[in-house]
N, C-alpha and C. Protein backbone atom coordinates (compact mmCIF):
# COMPACT_ATOMS: atom_id res chain seq x y z
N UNK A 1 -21.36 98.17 -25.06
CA UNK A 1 -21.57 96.73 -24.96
C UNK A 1 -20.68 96.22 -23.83
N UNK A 2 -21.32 95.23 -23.48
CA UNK A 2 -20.56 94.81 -21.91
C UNK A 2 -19.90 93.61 -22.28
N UNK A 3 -18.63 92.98 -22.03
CA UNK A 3 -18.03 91.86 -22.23
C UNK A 3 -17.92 90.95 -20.93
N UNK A 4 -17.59 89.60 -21.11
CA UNK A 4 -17.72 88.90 -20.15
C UNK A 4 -17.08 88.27 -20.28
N UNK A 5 -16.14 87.50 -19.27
CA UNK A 5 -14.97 86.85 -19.55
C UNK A 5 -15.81 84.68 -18.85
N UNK A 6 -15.56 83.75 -19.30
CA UNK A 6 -15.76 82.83 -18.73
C UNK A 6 -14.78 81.87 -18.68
N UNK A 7 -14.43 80.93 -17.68
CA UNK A 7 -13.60 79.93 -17.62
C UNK A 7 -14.17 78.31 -17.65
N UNK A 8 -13.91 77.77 -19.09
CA UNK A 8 -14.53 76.18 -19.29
C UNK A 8 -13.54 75.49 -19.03
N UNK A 9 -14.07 74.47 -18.99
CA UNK A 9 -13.22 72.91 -18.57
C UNK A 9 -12.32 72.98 -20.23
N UNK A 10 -11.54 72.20 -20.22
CA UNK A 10 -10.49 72.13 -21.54
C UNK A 10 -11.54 71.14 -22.55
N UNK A 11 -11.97 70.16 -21.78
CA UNK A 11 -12.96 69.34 -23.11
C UNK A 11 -14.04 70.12 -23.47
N UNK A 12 -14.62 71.11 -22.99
CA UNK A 12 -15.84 71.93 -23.04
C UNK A 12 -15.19 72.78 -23.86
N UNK A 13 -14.17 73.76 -23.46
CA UNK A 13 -13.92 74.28 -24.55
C UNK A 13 -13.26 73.56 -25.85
N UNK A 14 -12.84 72.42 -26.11
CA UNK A 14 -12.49 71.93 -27.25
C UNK A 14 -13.64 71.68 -27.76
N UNK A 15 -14.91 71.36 -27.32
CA UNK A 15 -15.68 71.15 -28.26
C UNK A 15 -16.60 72.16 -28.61
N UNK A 16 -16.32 73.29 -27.93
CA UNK A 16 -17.11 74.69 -28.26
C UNK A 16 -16.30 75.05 -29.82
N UNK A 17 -15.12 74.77 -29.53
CA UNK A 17 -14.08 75.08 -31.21
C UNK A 17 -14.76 73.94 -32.16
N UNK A 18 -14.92 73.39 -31.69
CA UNK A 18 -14.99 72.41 -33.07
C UNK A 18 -16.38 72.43 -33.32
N UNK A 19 -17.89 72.80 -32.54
CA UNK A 19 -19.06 73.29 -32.87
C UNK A 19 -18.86 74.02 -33.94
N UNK A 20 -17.93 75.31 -33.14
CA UNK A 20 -17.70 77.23 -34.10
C UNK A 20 -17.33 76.48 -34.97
N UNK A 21 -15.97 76.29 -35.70
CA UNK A 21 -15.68 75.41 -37.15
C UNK A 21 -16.26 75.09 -37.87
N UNK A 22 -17.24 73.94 -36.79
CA UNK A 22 -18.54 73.12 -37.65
C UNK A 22 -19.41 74.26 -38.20
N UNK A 23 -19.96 75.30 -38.09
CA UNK A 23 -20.88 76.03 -38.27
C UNK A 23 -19.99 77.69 -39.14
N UNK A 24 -18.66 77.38 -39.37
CA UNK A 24 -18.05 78.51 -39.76
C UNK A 24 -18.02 80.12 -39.03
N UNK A 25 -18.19 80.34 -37.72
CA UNK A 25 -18.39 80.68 -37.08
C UNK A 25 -16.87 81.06 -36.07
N UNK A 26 -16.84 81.77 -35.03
CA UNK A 26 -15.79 81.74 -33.93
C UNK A 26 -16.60 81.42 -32.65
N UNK A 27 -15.69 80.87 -32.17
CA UNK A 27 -16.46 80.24 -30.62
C UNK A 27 -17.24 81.50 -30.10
N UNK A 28 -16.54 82.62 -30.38
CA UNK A 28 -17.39 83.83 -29.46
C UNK A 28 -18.98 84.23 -30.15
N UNK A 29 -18.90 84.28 -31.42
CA UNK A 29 -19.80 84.29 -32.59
C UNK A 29 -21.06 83.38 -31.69
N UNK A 30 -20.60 81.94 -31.51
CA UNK A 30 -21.51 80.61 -31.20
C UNK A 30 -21.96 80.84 -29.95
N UNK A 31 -21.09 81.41 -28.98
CA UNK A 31 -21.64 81.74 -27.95
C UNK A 31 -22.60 82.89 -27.22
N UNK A 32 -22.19 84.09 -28.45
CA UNK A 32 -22.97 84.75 -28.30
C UNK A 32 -24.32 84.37 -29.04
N UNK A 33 -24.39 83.78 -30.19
CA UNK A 33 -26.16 83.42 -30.67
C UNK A 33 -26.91 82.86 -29.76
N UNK A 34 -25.74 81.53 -28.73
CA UNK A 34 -26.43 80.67 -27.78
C UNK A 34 -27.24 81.81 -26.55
N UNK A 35 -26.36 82.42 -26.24
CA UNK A 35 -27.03 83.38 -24.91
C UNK A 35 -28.19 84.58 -25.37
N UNK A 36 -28.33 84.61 -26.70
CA UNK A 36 -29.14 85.46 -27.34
C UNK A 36 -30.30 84.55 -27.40
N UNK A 37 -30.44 83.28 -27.40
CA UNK A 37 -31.38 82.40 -27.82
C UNK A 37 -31.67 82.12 -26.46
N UNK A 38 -30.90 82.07 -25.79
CA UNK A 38 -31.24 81.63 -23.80
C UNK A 38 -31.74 82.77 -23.49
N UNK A 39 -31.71 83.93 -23.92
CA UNK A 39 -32.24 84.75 -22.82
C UNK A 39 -33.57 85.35 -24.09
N UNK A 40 -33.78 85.19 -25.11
CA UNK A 40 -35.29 84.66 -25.56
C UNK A 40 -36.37 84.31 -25.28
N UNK A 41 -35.49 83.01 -24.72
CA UNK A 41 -36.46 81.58 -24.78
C UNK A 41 -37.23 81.29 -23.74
N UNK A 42 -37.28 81.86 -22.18
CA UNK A 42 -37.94 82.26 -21.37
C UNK A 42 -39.55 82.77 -21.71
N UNK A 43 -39.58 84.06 -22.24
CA UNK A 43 -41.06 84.34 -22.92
C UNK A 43 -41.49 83.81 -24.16
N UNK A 44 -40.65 82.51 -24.56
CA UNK A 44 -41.49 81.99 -26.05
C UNK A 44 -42.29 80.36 -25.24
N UNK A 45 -41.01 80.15 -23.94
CA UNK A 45 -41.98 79.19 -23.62
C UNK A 45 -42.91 79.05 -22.84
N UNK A 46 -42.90 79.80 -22.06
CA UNK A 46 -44.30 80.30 -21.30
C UNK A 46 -45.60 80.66 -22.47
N UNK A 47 -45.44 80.89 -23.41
CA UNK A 47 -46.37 81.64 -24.18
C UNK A 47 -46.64 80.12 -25.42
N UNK A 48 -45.37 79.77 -25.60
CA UNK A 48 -46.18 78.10 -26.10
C UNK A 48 -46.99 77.48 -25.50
N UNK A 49 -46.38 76.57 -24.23
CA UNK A 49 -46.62 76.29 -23.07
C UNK A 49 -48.23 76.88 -22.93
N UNK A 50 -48.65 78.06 -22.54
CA UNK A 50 -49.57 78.64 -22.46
C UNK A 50 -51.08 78.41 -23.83
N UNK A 51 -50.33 78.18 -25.04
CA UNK A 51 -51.20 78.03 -26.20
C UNK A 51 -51.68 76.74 -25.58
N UNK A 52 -50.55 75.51 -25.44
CA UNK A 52 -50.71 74.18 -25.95
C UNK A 52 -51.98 74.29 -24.88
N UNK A 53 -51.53 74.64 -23.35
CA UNK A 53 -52.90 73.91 -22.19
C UNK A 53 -54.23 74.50 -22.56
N UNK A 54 -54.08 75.98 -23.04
CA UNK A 54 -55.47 76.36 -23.92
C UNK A 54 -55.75 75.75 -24.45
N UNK A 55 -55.42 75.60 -25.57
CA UNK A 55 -55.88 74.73 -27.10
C UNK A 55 -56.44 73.45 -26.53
N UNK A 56 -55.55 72.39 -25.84
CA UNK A 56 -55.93 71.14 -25.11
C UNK A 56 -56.91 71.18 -24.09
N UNK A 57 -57.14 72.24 -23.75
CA UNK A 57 -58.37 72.33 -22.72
C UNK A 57 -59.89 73.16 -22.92
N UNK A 58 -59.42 73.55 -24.43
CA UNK A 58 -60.35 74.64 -24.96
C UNK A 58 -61.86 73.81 -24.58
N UNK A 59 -62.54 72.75 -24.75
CA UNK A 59 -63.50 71.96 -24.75
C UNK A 59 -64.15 72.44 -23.15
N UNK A 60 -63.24 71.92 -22.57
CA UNK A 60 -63.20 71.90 -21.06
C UNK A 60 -63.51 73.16 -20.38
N UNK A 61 -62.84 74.24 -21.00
CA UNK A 61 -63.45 75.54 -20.54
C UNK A 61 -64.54 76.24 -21.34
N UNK A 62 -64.56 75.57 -22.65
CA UNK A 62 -66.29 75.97 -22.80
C UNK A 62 -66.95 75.78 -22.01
N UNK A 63 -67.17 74.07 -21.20
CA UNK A 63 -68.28 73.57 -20.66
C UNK A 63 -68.40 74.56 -19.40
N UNK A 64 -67.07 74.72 -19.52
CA UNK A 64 -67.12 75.54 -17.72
C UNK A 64 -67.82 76.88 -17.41
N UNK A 65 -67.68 77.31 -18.61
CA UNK A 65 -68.29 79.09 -18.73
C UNK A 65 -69.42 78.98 -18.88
């Protein structure tokens, strides 16, 4: 596993602690779910994205075919 070191602003990181807290968690814990969910979320929204203009245009490309 590869580690990564980052440097936040002091209010950014105070409120990254008090998120982790909020959620019982450690800031590293919170940050790692966040970048697990960012690097996800790329192929879920293209592929929503992709349903919704189908679905909303489904009519439209009947007529067309």
């Amino acid at each position: 596993m590869d580690a990564f070191t980052i440097a936040l602003p002091e209010e950014q990181a105070h409120r990254l602690r008090e998120l982790a807290r909020g959620a019982g968690v450690s800031p590293e814990q919170l940050l790692r779910a966040g970048v697990e969910e960012w690097l996800t979320r790329p192929g879920r929204d293209f592929t929503e994205a992709a349903a919704y203009v189908l679905e909303k245009n489904r009519e439209l490309y009947r007529r067309l075919a």
